[in-house]
PDB file of N, CA and C in Angstrom:
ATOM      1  N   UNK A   1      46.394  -4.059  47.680  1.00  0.00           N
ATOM      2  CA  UNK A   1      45.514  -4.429  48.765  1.00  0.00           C
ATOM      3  C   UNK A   1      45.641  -3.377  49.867  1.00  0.00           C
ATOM      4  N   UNK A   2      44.751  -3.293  50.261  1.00  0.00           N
ATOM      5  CA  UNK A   2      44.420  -2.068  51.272  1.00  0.00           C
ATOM      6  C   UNK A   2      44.781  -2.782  52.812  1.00  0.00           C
ATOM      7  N   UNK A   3      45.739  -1.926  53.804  1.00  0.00           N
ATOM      8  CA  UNK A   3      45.690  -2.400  55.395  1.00  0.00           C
ATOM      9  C   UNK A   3      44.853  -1.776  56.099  1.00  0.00           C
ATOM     10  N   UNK A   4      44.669  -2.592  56.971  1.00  0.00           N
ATOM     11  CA  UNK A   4      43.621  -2.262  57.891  1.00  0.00           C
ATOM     12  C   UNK A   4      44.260  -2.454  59.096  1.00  0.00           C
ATOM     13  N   UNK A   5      44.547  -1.161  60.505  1.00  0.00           N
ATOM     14  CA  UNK A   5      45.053  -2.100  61.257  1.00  0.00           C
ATOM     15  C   UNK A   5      44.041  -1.274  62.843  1.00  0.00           C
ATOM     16  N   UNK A   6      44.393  -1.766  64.295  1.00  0.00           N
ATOM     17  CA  UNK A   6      43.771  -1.089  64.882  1.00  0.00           C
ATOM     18  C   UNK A   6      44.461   0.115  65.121  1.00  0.00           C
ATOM     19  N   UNK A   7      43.745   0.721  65.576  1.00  0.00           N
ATOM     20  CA  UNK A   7      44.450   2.534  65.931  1.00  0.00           C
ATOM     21  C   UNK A   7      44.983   2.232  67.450  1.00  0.00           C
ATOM     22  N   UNK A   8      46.194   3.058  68.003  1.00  0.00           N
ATOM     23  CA  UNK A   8      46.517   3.247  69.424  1.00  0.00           C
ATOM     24  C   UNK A   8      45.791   3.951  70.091  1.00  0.00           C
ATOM     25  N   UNK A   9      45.824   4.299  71.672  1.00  0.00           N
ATOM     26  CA  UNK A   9      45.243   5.306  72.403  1.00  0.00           C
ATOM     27  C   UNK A   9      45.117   6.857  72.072  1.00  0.00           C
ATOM     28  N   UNK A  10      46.850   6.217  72.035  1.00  0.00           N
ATOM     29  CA  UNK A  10      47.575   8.462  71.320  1.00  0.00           C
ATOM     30  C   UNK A  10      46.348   8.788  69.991  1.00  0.00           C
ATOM     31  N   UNK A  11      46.326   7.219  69.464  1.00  0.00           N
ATOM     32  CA  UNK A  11      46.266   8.187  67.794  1.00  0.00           C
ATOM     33  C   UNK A  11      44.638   8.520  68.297  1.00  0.00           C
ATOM     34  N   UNK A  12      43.495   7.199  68.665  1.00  0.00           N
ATOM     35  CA  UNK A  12      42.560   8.101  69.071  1.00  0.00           C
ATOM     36  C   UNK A  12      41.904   8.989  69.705  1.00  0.00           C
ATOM     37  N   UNK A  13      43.192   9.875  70.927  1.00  0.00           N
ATOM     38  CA  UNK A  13      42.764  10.438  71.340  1.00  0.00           C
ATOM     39  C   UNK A  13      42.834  11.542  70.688  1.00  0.00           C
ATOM     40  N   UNK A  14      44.550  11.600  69.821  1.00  0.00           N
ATOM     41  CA  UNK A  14      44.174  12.925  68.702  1.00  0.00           C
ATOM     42  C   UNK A  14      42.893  12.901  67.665  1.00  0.00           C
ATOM     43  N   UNK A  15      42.466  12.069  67.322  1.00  0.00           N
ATOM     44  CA  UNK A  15      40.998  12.049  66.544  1.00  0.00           C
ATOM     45  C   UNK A  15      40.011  12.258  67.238  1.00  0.00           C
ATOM     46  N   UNK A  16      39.945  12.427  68.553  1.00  0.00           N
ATOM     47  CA  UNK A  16      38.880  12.502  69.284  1.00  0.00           C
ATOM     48  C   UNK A  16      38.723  13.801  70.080  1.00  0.00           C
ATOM     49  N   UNK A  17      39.918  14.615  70.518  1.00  0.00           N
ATOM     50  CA  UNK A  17      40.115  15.360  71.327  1.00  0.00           C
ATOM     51  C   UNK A  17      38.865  16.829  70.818  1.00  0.00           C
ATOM     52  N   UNK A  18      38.132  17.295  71.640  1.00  0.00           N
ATOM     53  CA  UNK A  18      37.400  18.766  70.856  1.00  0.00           C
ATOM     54  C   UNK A  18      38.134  19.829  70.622  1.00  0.00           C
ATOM     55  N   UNK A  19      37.525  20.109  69.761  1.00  0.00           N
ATOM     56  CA  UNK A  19      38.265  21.345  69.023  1.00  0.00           C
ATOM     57  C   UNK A  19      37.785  22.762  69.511  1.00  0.00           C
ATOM     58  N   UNK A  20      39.140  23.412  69.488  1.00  0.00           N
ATOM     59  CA  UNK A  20      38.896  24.597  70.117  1.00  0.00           C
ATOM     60  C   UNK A  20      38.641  25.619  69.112  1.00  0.00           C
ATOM     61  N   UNK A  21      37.417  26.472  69.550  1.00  0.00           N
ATOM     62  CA  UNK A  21      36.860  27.304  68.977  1.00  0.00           C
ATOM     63  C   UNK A  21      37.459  28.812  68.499  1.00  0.00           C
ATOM     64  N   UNK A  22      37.462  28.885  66.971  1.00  0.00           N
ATOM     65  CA  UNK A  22      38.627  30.181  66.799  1.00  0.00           C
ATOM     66  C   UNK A  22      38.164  31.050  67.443  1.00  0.00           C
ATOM     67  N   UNK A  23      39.407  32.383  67.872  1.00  0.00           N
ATOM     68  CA  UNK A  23      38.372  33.617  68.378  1.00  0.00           C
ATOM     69  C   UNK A  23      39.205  34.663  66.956  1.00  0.00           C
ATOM     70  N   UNK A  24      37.942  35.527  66.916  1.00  0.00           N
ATOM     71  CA  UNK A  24      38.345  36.317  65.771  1.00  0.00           C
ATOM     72  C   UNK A  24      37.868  35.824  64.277  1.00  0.00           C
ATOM     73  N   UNK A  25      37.786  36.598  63.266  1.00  0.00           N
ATOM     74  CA  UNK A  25      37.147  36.374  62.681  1.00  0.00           C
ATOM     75  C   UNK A  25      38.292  35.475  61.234  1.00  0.00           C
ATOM     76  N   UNK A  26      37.956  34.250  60.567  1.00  0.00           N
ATOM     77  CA  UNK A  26      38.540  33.502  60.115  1.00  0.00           C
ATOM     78  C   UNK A  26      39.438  34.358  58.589  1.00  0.00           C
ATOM     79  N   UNK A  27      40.499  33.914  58.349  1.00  0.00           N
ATOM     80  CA  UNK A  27      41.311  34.118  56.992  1.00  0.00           C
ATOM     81  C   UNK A  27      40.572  34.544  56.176  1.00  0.00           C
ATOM     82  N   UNK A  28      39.456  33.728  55.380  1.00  0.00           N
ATOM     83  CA  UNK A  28      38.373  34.007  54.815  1.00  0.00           C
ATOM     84  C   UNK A  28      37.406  35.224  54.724  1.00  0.00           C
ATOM     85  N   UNK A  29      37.478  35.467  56.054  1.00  0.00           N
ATOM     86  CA  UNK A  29      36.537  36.419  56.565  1.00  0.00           C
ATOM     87  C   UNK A  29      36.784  37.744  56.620  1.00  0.00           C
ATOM     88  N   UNK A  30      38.728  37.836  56.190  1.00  0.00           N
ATOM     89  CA  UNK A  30      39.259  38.980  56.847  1.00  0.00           C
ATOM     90  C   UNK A  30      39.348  39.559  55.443  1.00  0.00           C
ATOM     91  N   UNK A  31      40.013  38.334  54.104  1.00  0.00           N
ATOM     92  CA  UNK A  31      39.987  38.632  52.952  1.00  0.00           C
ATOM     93  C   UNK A  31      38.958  39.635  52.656  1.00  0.00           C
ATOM     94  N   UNK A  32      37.528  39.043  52.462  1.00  0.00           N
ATOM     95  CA  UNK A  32      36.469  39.139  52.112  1.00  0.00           C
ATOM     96  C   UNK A  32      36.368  40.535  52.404  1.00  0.00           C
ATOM     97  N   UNK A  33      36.309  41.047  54.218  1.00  0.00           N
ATOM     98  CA  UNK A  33      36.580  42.555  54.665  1.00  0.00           C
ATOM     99  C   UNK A  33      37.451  43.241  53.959  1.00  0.00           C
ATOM    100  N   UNK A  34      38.530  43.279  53.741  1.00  0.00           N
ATOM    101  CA  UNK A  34      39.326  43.390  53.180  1.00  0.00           C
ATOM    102  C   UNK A  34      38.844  44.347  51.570  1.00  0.00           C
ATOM    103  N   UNK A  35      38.359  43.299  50.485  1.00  0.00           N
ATOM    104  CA  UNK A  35      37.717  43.242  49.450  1.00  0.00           C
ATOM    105  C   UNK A  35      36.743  44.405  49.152  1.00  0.00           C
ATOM    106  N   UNK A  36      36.035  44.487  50.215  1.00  0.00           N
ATOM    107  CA  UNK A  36      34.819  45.258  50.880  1.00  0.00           C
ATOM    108  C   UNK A  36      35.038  46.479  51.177  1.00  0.00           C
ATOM    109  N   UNK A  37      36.439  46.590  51.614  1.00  0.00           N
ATOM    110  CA  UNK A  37      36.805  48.216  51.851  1.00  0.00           C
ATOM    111  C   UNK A  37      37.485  48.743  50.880  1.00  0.00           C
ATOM    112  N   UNK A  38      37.883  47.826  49.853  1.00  0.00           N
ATOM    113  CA  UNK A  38      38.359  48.494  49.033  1.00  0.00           C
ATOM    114  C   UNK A  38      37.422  49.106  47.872  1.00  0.00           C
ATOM    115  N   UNK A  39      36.393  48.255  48.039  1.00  0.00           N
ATOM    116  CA  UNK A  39      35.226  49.165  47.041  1.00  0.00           C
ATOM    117  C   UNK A  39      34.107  50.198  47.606  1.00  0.00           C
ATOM    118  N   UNK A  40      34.291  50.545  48.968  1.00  0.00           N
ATOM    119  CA  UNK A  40      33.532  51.182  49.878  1.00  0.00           C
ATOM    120  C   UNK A  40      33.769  52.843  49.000  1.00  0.00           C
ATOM    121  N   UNK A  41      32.834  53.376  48.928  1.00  0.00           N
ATOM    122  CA  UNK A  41      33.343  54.640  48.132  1.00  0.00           C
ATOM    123  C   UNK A  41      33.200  54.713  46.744  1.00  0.00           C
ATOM    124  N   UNK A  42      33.229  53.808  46.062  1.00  0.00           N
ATOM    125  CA  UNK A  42      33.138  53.693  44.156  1.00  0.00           C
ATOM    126  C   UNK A  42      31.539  53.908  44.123  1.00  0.00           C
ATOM    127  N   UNK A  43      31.555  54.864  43.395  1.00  0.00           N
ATOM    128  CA  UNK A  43      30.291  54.783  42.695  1.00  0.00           C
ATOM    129  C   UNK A  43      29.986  54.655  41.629  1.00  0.00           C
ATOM    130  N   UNK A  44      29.247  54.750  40.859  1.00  0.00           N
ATOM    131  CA  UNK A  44      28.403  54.165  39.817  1.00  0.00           C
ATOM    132  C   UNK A  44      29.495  55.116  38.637  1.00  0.00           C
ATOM    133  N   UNK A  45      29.775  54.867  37.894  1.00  0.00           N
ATOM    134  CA  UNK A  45      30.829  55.053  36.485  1.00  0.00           C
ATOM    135  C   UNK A  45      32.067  55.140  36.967  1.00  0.00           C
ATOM    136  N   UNK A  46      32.635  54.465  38.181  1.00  0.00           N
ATOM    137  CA  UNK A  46      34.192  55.235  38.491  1.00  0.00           C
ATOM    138  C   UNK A  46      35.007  53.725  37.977  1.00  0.00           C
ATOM    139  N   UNK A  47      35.895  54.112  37.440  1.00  0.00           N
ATOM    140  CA  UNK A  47      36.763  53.347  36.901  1.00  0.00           C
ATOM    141  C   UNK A  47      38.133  52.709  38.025  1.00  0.00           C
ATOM    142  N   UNK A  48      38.575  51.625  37.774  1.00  0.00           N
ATOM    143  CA  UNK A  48      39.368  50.537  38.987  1.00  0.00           C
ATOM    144  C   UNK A  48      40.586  50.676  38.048  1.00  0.00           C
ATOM    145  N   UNK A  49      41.619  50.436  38.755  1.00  0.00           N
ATOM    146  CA  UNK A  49      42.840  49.692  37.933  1.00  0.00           C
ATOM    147  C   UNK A  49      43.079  48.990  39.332  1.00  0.00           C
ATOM    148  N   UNK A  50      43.247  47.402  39.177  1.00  0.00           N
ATOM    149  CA  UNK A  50      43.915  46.332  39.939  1.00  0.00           C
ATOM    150  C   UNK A  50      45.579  46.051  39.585  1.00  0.00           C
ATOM    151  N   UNK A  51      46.349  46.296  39.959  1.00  0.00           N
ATOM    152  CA  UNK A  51      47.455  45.736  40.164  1.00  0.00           C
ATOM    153  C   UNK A  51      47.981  44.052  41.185  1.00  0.00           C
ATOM    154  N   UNK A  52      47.939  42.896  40.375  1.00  0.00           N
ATOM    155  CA  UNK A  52      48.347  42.546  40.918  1.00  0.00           C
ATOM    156  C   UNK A  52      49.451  41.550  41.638  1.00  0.00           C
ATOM    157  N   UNK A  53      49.401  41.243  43.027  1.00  0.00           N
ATOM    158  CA  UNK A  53      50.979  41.017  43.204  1.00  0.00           C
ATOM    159  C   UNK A  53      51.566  39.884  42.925  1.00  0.00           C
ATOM    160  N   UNK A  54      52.814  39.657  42.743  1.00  0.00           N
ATOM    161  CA  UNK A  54      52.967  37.664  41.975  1.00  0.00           C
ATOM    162  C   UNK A  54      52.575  37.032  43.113  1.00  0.00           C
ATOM    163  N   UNK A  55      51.634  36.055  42.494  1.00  0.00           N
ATOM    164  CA  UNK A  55      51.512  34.498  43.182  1.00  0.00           C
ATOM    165  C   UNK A  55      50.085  34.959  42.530  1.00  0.00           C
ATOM    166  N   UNK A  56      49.680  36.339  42.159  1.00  0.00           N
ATOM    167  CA  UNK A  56      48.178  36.305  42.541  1.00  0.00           C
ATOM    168  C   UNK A  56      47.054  35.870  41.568  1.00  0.00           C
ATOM    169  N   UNK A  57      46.072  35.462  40.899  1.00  0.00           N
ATOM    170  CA  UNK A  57      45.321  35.014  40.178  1.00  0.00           C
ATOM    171  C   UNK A  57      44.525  35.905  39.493  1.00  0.00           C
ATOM    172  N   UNK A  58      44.390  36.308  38.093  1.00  0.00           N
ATOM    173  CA  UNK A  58      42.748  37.523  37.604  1.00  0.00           C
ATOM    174  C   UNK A  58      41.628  36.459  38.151  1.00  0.00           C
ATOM    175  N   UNK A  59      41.503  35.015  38.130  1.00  0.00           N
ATOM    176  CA  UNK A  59      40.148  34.772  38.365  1.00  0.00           C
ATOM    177  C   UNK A  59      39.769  35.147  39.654  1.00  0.00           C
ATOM    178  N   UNK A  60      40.707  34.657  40.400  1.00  0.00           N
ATOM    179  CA  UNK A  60      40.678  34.892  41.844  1.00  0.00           C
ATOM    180  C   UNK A  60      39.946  36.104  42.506  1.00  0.00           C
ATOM    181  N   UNK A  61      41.100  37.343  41.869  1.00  0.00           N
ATOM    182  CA  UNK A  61      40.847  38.373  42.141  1.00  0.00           C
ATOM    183  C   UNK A  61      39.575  38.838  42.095  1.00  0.00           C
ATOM    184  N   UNK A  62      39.461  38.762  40.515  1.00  0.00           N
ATOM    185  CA  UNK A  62      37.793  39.057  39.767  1.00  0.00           C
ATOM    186  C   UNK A  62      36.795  38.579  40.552  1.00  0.00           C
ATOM    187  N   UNK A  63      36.585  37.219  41.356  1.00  0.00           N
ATOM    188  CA  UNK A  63      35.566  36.398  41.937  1.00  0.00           C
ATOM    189  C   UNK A  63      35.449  36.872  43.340  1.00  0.00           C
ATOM    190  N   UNK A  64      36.606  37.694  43.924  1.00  0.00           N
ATOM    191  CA  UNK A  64      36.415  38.396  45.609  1.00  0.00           C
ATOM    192  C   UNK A  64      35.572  39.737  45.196  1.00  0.00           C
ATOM    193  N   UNK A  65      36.193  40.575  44.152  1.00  0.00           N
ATOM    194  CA  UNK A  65      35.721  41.400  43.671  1.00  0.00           C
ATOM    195  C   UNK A  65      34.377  41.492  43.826  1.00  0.00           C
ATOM    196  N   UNK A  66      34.025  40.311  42.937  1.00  0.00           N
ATOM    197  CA  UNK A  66      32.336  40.105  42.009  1.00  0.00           C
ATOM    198  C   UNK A  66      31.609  40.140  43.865  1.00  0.00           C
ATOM    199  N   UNK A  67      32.078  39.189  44.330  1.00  0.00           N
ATOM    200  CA  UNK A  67      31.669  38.942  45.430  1.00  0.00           C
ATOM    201  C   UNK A  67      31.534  40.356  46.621  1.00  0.00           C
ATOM    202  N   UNK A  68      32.509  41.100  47.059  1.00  0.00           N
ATOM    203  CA  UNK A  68      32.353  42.024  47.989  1.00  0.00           C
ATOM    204  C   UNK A  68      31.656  42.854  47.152  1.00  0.00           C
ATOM    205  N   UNK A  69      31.473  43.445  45.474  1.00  0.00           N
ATOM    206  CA  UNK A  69      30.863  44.207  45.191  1.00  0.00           C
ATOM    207  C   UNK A  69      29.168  44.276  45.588  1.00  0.00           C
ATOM    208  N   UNK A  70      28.682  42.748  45.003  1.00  0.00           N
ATOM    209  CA  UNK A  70      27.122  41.681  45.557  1.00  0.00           C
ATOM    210  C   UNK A  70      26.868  42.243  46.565  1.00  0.00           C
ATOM    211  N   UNK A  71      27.765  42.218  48.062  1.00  0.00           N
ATOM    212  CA  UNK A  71      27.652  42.040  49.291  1.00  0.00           C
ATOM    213  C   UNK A  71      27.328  43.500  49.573  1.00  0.00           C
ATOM    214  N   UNK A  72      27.720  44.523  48.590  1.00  0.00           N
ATOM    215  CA  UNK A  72      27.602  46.226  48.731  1.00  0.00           C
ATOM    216  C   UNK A  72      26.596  47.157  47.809  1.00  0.00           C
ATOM    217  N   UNK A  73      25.790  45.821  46.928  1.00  0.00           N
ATOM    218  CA  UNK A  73      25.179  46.086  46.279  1.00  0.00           C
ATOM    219  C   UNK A  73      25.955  47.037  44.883  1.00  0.00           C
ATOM    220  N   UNK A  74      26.683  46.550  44.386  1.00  0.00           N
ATOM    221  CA  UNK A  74      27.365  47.210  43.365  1.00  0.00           C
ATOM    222  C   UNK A  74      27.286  46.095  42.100  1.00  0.00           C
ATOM    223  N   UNK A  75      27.521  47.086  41.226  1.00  0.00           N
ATOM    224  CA  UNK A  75      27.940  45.613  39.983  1.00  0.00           C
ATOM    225  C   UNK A  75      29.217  46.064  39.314  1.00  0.00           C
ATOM    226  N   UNK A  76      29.971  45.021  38.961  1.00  0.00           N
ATOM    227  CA  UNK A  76      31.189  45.602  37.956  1.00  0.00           C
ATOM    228  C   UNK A  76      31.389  44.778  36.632  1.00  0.00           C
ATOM    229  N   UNK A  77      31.950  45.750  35.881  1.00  0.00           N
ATOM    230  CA  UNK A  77      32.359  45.373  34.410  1.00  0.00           C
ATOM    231  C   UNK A  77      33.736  45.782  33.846  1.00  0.00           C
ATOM    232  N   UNK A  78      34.149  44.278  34.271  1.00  0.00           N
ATOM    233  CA  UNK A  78      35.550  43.906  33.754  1.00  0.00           C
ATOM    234  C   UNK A  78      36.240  44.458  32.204  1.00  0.00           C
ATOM    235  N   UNK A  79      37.403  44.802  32.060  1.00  0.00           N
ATOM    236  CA  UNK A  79      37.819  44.506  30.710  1.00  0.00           C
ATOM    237  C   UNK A  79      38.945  44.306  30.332  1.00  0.00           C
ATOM    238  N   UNK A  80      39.502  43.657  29.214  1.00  0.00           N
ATOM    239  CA  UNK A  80      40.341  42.430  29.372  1.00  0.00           C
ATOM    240  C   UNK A  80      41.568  43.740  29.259  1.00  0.00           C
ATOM    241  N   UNK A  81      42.853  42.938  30.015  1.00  0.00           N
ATOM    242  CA  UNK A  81      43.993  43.210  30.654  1.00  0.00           C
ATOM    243  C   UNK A  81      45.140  42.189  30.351  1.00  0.00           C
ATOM    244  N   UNK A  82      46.493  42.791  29.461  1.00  0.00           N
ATOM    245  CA  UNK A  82      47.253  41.804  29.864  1.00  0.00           C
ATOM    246  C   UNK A  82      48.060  42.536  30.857  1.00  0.00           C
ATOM    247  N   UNK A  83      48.987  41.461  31.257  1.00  0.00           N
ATOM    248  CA  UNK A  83      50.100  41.384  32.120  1.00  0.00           C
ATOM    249  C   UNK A  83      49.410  41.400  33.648  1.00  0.00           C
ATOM    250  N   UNK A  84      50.182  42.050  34.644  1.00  0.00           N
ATOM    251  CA  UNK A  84      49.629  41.922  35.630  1.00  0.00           C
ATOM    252  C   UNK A  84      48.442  43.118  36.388  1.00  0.00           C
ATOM    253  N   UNK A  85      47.644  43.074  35.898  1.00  0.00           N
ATOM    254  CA  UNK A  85      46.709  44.270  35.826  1.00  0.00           C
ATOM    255  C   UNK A  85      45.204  44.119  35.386  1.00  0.00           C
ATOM    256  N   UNK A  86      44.501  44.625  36.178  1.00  0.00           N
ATOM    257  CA  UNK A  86      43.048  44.185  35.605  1.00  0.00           C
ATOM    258  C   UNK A  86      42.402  45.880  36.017  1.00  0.00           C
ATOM    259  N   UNK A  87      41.197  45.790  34.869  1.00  0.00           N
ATOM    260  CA  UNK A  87      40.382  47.104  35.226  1.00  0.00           C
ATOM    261  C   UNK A  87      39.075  46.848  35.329  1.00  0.00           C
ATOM    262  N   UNK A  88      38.203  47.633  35.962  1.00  0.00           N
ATOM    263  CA  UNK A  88      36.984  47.735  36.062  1.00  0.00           C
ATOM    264  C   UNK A  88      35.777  48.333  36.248  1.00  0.00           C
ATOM    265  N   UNK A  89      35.028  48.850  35.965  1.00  0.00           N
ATOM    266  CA  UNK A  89      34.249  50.259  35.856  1.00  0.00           C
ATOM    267  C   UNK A  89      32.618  49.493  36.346  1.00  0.00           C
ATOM    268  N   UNK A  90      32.812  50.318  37.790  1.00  0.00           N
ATOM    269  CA  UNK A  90      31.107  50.091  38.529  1.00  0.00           C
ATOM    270  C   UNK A  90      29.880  50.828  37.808  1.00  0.00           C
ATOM    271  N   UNK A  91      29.063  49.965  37.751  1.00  0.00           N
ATOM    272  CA  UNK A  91      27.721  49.620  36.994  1.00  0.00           C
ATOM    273  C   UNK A  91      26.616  50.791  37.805  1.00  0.00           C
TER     274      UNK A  91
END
């Protein structure tokens, strides 16, 4: 069975209080830049090697990739990699 009870002042004023507006541009945003400069310069047949660092993901990687390449008008073509390493050669 589910409780239901009323909320205090404290708790709704933390649910209520406005939120302050980030300055600078978000985690997300910096990645993404980030992503973007690293393919700034590749042109059309140049070949990638990704190294990458533990914790880090190929889909992950591959999908910022796919993404800042879109955003630069590039295309890339993956090919399969084991261990920690991915390659890729712009379209």
């Amino acid at each position: 069975m589910v409780k239901v009870r009323k909320l205090m002042e404290e708790e709704v004023a933390k649910l209520t209080k406005p939120r302050v507006a980030r300055q600078g541009p978000s985690r997300r945003e910096m990645i993404r830049q980030q992503y973007r400069q690293y393919l700034q310069g590749l042109q059309p047949g140049d070949w990638v090697a990704v190294e990458l660092e533990e914790g880090e993901r190929k889909l992950t990687v591959r999908n910022r990739l796919k993404r800042a390449a879109a955003e630069l008008g590039l295309e890339l073509e993956f090919r399969r990699a084991r261990g920690p390493v991915m390659y890729f050669r712009v379209k």
